[in-house]
PDB file of N, CA and C in Angstrom:
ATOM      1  N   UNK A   1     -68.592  32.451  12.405  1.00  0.00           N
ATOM      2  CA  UNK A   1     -69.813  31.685  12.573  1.00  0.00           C
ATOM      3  C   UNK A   1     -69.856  31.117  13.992  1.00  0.00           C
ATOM      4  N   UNK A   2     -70.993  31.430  14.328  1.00  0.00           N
ATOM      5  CA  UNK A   2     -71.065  31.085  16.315  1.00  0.00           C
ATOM      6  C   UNK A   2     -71.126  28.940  16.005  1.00  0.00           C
ATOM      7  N   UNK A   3     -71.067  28.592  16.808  1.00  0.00           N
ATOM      8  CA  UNK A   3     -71.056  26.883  16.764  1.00  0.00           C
ATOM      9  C   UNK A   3     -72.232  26.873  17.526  1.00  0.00           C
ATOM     10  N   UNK A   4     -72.728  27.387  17.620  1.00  0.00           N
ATOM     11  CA  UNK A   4     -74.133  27.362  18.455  1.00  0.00           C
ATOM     12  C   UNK A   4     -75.243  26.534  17.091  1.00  0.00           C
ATOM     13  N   UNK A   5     -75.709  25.460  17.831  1.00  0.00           N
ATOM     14  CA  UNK A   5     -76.283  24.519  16.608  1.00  0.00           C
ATOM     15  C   UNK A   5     -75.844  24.262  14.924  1.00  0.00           C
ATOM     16  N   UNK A   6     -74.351  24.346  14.920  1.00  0.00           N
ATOM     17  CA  UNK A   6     -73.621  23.742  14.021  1.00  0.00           C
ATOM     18  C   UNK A   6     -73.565  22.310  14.577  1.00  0.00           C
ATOM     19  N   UNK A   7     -73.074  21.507  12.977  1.00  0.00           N
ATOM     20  CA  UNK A   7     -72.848  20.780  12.867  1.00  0.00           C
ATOM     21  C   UNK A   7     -71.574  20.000  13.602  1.00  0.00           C
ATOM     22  N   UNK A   8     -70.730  19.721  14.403  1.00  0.00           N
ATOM     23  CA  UNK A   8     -69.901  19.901  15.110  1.00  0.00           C
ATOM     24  C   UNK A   8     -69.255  18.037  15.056  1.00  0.00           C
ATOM     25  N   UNK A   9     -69.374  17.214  15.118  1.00  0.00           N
ATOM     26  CA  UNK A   9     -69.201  15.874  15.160  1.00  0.00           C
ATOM     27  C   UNK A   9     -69.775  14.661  14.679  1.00  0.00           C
ATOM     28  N   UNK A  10     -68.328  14.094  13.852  1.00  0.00           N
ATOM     29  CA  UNK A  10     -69.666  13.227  13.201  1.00  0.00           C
ATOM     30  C   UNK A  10     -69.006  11.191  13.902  1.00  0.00           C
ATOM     31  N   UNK A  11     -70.249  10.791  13.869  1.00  0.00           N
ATOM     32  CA  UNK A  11     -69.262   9.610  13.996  1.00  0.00           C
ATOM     33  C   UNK A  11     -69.989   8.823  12.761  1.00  0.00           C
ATOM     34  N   UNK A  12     -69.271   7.816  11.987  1.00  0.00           N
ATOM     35  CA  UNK A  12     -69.516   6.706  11.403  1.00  0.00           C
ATOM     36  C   UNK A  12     -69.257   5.526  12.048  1.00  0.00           C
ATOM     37  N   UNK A  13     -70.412   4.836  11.902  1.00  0.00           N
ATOM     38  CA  UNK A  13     -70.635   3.053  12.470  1.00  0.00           C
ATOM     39  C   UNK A  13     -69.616   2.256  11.676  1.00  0.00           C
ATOM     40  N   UNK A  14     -68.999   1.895  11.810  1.00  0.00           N
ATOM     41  CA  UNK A  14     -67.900   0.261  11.334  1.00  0.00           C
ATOM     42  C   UNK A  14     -67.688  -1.137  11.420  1.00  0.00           C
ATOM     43  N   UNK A  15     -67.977  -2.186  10.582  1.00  0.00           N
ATOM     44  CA  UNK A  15     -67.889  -3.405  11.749  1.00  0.00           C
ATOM     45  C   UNK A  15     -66.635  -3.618  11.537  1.00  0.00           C
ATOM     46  N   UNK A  16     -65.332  -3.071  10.516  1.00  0.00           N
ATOM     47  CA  UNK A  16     -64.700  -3.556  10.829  1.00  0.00           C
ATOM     48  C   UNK A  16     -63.326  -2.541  11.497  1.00  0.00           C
ATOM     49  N   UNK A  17     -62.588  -1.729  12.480  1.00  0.00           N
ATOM     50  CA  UNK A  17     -62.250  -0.565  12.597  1.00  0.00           C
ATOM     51  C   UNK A  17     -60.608  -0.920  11.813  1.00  0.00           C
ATOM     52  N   UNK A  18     -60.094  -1.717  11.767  1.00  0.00           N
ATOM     53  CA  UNK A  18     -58.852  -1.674  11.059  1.00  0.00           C
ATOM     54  C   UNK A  18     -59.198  -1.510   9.557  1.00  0.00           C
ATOM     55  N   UNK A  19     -60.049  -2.240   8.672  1.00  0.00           N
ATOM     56  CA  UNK A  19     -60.383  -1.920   7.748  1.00  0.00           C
ATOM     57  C   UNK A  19     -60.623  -0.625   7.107  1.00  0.00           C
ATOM     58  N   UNK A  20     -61.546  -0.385   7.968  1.00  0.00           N
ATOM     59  CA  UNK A  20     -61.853   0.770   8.242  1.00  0.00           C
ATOM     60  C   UNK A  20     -61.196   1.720   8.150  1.00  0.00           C
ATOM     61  N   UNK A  21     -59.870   2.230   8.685  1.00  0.00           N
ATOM     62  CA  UNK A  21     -59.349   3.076   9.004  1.00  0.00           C
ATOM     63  C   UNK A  21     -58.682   2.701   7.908  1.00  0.00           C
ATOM     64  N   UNK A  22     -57.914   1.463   7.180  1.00  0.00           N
ATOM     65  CA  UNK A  22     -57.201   1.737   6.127  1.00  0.00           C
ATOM     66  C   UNK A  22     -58.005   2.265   4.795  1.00  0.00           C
ATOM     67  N   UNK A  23     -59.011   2.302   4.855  1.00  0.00           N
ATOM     68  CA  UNK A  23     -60.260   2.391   3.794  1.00  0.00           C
ATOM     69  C   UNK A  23     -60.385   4.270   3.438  1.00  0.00           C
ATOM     70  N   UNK A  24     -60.649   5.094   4.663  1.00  0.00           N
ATOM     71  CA  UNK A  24     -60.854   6.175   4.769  1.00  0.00           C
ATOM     72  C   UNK A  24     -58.965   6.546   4.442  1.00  0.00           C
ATOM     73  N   UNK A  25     -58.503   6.131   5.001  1.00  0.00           N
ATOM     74  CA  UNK A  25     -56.596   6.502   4.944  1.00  0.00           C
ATOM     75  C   UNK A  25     -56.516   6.726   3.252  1.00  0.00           C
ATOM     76  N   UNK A  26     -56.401   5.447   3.045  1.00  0.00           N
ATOM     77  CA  UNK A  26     -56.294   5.354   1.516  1.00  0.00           C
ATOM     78  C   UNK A  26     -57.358   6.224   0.991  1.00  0.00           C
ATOM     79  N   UNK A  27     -58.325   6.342   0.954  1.00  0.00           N
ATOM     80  CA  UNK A  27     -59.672   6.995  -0.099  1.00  0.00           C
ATOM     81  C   UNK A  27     -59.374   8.171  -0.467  1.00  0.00           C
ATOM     82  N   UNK A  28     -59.008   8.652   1.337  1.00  0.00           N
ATOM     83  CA  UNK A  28     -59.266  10.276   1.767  1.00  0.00           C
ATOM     84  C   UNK A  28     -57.986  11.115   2.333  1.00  0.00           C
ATOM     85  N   UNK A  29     -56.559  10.469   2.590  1.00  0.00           N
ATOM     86  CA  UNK A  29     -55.918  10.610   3.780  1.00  0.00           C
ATOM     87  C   UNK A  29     -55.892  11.058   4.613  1.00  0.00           C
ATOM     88  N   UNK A  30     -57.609  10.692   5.760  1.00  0.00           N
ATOM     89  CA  UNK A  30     -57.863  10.372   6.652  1.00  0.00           C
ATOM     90  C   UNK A  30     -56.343  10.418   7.524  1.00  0.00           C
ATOM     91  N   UNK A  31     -56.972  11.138   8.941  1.00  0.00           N
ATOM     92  CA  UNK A  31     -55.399  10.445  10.224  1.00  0.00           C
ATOM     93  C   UNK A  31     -56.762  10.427  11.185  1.00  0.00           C
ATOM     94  N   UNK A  32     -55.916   9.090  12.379  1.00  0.00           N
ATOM     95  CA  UNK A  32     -57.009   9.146  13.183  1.00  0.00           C
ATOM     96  C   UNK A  32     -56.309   9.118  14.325  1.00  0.00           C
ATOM     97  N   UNK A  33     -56.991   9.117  15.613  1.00  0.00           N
ATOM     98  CA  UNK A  33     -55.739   8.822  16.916  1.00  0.00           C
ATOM     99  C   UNK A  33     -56.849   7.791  17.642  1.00  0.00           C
ATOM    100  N   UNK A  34     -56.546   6.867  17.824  1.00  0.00           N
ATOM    101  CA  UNK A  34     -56.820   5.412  18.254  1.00  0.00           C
ATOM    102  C   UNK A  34     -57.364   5.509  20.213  1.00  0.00           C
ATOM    103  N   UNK A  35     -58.672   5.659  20.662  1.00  0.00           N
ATOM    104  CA  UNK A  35     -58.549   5.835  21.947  1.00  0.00           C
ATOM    105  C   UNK A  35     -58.994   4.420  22.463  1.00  0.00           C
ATOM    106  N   UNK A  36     -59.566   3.450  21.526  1.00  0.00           N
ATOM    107  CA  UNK A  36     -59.638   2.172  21.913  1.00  0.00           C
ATOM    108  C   UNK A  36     -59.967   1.276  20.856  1.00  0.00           C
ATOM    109  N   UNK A  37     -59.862  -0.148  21.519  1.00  0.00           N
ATOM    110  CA  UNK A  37     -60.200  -0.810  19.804  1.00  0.00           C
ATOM    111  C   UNK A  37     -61.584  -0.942  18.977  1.00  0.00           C
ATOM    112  N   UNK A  38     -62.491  -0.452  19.940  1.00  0.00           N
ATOM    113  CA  UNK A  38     -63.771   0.313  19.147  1.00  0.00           C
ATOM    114  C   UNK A  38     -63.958   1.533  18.799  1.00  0.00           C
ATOM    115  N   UNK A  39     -63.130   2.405  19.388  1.00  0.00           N
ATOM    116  CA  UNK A  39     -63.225   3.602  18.427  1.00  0.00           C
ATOM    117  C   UNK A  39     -61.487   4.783  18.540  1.00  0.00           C
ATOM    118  N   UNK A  40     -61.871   4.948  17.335  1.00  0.00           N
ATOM    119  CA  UNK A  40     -60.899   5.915  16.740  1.00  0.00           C
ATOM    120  C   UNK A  40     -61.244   7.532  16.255  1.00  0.00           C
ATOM    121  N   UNK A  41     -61.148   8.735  16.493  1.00  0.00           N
ATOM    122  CA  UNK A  41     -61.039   9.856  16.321  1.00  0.00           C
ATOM    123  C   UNK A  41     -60.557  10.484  14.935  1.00  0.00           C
ATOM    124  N   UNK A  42     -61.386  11.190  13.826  1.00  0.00           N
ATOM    125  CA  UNK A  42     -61.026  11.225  12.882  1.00  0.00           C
ATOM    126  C   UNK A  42     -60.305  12.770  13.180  1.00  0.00           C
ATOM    127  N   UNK A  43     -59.061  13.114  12.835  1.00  0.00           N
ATOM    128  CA  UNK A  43     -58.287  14.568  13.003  1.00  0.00           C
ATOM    129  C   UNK A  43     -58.869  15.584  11.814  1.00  0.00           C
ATOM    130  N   UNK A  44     -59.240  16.964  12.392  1.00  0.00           N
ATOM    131  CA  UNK A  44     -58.882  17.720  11.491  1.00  0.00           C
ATOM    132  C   UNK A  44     -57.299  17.527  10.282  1.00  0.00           C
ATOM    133  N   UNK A  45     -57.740  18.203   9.284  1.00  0.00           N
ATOM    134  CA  UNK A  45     -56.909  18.389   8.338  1.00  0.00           C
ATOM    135  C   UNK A  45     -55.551  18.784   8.781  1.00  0.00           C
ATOM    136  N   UNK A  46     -55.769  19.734  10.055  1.00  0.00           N
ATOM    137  CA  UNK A  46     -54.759  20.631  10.090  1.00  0.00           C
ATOM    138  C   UNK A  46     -54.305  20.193  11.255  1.00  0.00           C
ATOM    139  N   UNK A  47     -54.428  18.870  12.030  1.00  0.00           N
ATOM    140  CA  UNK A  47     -54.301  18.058  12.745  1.00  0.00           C
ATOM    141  C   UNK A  47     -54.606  18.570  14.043  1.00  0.00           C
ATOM    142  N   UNK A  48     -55.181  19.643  14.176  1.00  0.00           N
ATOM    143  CA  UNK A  48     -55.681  20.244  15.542  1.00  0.00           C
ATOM    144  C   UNK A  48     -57.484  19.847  15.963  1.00  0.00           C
ATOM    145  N   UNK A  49     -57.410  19.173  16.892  1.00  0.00           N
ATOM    146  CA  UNK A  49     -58.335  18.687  16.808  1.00  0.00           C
ATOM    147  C   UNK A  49     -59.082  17.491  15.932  1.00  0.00           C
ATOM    148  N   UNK A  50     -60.535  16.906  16.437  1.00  0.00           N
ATOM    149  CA  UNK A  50     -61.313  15.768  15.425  1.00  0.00           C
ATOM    150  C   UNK A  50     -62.482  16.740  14.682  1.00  0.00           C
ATOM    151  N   UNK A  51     -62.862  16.235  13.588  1.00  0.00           N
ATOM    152  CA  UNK A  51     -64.288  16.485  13.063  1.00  0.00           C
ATOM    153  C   UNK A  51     -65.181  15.082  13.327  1.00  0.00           C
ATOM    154  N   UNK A  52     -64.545  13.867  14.139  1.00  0.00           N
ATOM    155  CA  UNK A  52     -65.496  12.826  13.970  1.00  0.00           C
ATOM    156  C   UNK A  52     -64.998  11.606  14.389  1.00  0.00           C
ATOM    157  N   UNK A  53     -65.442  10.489  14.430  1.00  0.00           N
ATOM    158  CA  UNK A  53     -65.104   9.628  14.882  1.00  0.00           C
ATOM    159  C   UNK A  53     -65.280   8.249  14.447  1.00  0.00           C
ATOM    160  N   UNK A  54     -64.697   7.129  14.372  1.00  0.00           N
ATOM    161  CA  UNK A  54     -65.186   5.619  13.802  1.00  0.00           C
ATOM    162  C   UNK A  54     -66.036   4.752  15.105  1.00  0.00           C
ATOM    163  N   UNK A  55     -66.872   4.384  14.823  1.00  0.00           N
ATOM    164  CA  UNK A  55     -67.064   3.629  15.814  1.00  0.00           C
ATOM    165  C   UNK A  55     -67.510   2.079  15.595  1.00  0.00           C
ATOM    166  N   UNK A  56     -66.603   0.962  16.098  1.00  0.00           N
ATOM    167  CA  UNK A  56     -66.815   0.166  15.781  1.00  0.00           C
ATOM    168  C   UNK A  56     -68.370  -1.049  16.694  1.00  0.00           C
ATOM    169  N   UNK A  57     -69.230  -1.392  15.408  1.00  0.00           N
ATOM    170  CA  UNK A  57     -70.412  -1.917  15.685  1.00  0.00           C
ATOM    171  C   UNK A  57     -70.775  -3.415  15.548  1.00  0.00           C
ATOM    172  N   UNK A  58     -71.719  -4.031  15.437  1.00  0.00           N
ATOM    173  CA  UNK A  58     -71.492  -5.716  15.370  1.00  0.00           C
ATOM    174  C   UNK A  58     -72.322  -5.579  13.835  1.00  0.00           C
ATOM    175  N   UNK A  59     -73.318  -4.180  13.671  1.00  0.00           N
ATOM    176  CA  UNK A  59     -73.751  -4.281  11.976  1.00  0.00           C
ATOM    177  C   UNK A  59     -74.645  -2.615  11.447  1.00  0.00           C
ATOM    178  N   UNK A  60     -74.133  -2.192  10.916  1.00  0.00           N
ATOM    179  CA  UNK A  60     -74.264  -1.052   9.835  1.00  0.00           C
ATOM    180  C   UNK A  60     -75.883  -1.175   9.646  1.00  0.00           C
ATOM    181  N   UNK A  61     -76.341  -0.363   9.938  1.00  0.00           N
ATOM    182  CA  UNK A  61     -77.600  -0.084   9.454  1.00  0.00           C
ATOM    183  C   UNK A  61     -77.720   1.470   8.379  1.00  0.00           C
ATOM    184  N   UNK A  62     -78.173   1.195   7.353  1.00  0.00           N
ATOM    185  CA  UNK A  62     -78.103   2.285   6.510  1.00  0.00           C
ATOM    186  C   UNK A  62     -79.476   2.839   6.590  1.00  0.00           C
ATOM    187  N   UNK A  63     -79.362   4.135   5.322  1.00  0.00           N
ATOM    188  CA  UNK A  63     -80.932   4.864   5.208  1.00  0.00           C
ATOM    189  C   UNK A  63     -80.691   5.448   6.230  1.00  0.00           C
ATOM    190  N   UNK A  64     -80.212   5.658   7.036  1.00  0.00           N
ATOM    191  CA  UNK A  64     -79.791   7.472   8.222  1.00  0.00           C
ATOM    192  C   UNK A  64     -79.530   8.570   6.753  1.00  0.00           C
ATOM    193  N   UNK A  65     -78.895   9.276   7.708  1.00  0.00           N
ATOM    194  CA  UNK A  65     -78.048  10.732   6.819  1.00  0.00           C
ATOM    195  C   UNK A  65     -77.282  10.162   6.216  1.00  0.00           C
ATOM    196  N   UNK A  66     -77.424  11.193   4.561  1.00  0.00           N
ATOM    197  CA  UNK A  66     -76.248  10.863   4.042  1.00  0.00           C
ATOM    198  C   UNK A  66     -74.939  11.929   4.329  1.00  0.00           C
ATOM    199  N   UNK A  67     -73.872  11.482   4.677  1.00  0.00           N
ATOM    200  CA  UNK A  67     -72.887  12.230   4.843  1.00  0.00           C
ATOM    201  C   UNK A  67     -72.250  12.637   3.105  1.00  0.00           C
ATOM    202  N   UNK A  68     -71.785  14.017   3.194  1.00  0.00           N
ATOM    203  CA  UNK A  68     -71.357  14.100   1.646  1.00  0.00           C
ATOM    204  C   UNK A  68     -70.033  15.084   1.955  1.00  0.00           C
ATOM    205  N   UNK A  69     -68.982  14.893   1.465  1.00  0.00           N
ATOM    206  CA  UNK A  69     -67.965  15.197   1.228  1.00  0.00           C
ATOM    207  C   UNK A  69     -67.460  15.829   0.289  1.00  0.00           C
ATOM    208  N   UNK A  70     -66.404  16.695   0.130  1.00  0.00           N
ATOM    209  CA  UNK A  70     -66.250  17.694  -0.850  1.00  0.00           C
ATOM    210  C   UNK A  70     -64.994  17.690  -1.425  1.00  0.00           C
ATOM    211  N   UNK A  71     -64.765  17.275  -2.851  1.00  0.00           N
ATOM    212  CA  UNK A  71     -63.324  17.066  -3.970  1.00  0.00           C
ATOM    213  C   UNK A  71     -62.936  18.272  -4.296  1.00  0.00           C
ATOM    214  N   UNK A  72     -62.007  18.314  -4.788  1.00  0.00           N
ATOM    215  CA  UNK A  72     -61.377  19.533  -6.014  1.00  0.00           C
ATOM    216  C   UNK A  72     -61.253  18.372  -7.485  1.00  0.00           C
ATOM    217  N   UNK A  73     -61.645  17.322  -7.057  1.00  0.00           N
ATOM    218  CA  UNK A  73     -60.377  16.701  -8.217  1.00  0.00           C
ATOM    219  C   UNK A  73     -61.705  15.685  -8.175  1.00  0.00           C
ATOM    220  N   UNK A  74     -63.070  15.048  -8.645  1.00  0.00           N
ATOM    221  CA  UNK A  74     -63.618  14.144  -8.491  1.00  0.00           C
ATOM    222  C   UNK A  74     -63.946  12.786  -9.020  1.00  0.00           C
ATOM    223  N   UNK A  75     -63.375  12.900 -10.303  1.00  0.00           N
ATOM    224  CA  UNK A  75     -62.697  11.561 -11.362  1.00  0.00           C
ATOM    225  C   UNK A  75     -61.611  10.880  -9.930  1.00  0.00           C
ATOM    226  N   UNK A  76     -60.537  11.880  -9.893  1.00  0.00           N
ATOM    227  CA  UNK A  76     -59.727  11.737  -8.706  1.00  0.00           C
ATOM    228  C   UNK A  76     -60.010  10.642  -7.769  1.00  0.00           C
ATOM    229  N   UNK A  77     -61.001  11.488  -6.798  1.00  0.00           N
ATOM    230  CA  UNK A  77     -61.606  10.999  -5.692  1.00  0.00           C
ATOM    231  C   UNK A  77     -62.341   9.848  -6.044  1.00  0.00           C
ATOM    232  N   UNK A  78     -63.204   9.385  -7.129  1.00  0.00           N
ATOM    233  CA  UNK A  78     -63.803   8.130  -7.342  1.00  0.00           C
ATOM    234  C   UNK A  78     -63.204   6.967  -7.363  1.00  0.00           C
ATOM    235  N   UNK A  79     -61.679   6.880  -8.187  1.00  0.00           N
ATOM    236  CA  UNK A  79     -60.746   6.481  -8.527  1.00  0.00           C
ATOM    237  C   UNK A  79     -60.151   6.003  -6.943  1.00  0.00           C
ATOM    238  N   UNK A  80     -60.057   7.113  -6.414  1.00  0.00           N
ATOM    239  CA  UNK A  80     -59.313   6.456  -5.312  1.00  0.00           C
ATOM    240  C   UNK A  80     -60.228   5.666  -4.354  1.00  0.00           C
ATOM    241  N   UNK A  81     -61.745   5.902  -4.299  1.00  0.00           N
ATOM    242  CA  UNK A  81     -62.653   4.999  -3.181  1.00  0.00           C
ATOM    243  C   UNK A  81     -62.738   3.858  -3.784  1.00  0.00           C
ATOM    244  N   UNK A  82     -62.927   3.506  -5.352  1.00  0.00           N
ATOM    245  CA  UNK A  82     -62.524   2.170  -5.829  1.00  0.00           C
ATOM    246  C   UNK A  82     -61.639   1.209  -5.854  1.00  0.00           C
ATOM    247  N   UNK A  83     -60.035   1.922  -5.660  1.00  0.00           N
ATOM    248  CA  UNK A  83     -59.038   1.431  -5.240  1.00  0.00           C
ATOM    249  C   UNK A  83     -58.640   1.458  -4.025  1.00  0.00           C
ATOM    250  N   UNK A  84     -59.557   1.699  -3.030  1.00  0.00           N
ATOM    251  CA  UNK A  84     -59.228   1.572  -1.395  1.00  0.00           C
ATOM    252  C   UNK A  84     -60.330   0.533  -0.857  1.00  0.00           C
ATOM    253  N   UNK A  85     -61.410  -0.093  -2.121  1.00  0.00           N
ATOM    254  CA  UNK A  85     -62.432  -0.909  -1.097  1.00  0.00           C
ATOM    255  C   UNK A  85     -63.103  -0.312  -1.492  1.00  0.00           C
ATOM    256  N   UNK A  86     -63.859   0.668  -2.234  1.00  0.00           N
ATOM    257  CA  UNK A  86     -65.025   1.132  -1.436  1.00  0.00           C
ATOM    258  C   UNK A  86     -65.930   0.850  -3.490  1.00  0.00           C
ATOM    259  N   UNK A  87     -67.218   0.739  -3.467  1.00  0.00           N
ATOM    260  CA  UNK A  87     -68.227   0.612  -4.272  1.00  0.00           C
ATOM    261  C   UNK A  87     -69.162   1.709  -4.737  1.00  0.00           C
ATOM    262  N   UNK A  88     -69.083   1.900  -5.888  1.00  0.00           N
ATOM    263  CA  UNK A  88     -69.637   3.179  -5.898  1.00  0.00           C
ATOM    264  C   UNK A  88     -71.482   2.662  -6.484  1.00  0.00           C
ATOM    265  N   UNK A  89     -71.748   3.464  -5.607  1.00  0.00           N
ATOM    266  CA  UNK A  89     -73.239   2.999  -5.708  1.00  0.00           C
ATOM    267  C   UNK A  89     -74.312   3.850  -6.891  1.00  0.00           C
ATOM    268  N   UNK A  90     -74.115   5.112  -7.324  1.00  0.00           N
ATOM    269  CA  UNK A  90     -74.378   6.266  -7.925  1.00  0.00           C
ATOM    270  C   UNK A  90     -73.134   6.940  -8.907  1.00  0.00           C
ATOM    271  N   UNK A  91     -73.102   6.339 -10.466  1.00  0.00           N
ATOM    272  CA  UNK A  91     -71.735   7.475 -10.881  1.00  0.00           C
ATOM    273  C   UNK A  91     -72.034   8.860 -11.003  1.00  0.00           C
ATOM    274  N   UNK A  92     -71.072   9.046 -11.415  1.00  0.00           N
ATOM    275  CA  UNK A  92     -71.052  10.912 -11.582  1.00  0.00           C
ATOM    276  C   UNK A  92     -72.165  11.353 -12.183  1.00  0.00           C
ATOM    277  N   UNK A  93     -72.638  12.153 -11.602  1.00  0.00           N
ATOM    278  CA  UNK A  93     -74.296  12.981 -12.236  1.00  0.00           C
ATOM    279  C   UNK A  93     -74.223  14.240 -11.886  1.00  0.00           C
ATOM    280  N   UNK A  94     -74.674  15.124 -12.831  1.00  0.00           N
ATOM    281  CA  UNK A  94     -74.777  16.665 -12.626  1.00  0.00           C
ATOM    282  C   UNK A  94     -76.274  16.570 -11.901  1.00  0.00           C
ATOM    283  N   UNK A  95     -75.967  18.058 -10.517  1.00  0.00           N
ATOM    284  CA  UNK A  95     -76.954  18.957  -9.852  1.00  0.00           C
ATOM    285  C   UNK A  95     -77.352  19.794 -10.465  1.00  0.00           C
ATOM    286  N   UNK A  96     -77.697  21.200 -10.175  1.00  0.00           N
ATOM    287  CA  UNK A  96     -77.588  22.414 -10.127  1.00  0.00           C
ATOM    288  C   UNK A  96     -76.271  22.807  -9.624  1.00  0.00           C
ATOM    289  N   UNK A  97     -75.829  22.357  -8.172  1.00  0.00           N
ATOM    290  CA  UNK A  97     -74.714  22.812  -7.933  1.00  0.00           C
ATOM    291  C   UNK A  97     -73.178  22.467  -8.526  1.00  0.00           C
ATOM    292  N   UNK A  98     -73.471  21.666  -9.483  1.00  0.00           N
ATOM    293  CA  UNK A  98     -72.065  20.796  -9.819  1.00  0.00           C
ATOM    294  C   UNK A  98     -72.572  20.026 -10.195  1.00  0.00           C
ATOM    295  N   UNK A  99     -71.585  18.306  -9.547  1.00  0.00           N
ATOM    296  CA  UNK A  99     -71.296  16.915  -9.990  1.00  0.00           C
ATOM    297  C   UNK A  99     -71.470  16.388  -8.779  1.00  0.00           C
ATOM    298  N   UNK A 100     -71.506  15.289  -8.582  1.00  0.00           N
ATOM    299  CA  UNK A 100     -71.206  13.800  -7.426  1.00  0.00           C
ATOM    300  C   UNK A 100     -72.000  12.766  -7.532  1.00  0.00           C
ATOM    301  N   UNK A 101     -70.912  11.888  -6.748  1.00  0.00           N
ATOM    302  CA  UNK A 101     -71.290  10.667  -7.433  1.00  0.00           C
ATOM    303  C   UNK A 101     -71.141   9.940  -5.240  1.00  0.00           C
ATOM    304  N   UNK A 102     -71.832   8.750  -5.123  1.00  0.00           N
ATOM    305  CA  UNK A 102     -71.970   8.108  -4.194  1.00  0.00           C
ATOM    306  C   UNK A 102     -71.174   6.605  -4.366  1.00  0.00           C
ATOM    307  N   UNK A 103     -71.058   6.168  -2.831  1.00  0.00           N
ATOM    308  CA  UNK A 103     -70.538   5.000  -2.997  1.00  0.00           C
ATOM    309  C   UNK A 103     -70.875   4.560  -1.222  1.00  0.00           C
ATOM    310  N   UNK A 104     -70.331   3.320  -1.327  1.00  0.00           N
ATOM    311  CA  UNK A 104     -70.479   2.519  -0.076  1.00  0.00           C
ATOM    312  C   UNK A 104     -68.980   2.006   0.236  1.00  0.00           C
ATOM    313  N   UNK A 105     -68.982   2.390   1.710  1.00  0.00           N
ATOM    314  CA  UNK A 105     -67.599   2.155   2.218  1.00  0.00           C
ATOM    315  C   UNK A 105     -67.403   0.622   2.619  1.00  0.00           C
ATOM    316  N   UNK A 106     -66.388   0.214   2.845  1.00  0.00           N
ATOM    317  CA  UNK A 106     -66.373  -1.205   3.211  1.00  0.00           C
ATOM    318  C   UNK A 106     -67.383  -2.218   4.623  1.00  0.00           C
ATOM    319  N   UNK A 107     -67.763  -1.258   5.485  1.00  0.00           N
ATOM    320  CA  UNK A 107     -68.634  -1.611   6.511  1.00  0.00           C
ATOM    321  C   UNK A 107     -70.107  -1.338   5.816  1.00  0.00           C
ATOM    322  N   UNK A 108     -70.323  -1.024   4.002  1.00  0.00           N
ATOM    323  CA  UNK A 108     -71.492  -0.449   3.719  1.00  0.00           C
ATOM    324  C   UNK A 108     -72.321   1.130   4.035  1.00  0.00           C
ATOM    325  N   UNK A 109     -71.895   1.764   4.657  1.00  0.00           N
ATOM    326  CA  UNK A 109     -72.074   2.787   5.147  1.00  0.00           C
ATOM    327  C   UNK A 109     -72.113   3.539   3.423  1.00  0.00           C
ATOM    328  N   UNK A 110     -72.820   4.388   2.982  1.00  0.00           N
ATOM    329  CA  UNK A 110     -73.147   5.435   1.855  1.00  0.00           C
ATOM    330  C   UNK A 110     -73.022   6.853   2.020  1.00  0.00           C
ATOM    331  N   UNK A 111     -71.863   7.132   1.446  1.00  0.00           N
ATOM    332  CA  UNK A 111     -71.622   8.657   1.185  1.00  0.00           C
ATOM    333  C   UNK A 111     -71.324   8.701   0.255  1.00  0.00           C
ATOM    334  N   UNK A 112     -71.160  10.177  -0.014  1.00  0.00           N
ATOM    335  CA  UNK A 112     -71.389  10.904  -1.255  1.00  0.00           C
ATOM    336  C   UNK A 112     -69.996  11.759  -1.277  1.00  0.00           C
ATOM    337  N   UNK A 113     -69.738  12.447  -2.248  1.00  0.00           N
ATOM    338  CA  UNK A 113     -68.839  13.220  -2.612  1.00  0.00           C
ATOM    339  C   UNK A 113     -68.721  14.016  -4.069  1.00  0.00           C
ATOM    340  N   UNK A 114     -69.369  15.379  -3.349  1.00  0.00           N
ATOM    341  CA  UNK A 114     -69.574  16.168  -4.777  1.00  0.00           C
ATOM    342  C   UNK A 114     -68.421  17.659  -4.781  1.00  0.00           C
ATOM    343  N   UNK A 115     -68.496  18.304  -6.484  1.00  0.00           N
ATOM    344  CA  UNK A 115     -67.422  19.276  -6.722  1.00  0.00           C
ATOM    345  C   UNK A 115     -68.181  20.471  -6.920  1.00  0.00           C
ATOM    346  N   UNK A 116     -68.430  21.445  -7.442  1.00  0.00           N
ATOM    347  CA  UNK A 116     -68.768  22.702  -8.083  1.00  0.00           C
ATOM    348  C   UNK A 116     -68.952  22.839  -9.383  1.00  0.00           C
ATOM    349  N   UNK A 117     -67.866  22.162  -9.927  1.00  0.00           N
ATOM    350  CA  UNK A 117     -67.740  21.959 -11.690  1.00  0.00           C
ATOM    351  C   UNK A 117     -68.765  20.473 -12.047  1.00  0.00           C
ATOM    352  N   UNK A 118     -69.000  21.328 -13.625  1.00  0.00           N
ATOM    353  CA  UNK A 118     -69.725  20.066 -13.802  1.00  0.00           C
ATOM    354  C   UNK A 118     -69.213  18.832 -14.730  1.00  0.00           C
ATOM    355  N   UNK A 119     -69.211  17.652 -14.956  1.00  0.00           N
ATOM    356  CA  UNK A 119     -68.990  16.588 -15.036  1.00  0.00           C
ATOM    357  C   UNK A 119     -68.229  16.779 -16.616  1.00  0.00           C
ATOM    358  N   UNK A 120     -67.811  16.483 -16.819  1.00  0.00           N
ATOM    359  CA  UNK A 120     -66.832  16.642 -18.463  1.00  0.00           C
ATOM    360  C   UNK A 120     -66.582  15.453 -18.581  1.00  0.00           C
TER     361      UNK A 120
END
């Protein structure tokens, strides 16, 4: 796939970036590499390279894009954004394509995170 008008970088707004970073760590195990104390670099998986970045703000404005994220395991994944901080705003609901369910991260920020399978 050419990167020619792909999707390529994302950043999320934060007010708080330590929080923050323990929030996504714990949820997601998130790694980040720290280039200042307003912003941090989220790593690929495979630690080569970022897909994105934190950036820390004085206040979160929502209603932009929703960013949505992708489980194998999504009981899993709910479980763990509840026990890292985070609020789930939407529970689990079947698409067409699957399941997902939404939530709000500790700076408020709203994403999503859906599977393929449907909700059991």
């Amino acid at each position: 796939m050419s990167r020619h008008h792909s999707l390529d970088y994302i950043e999320i707004y934060v007010t708080d970036m330590t929080k923050a970073q323990s929030f996504y760590k714990d949820a997601f195990g998130w790694n980040f590499t720290d280039y200042a104390p307003e912003y941090a670099g989220i790593q690929k998986p495979d630690g080569n390279g970022e897909v994105g970045g934190l950036c820390q703000v004085d206040k979160v404005v929502t209603g932009g894009a929703l960013l949505v994220l992708y489980s194998n395991d999504l009981n899993g994944t709910m479980n763990s954004v509840v026990e890292s901080g985070g609020e789930i705003t939407k529970d689990i609901f079947e698409f067409p394509g699957g399941s997902r369910f939404q939530f709000k991260d500790p700076s408020g920020n709203e994403l999503a995170v859906w599977c393929e399978q449907k909700h059991a």
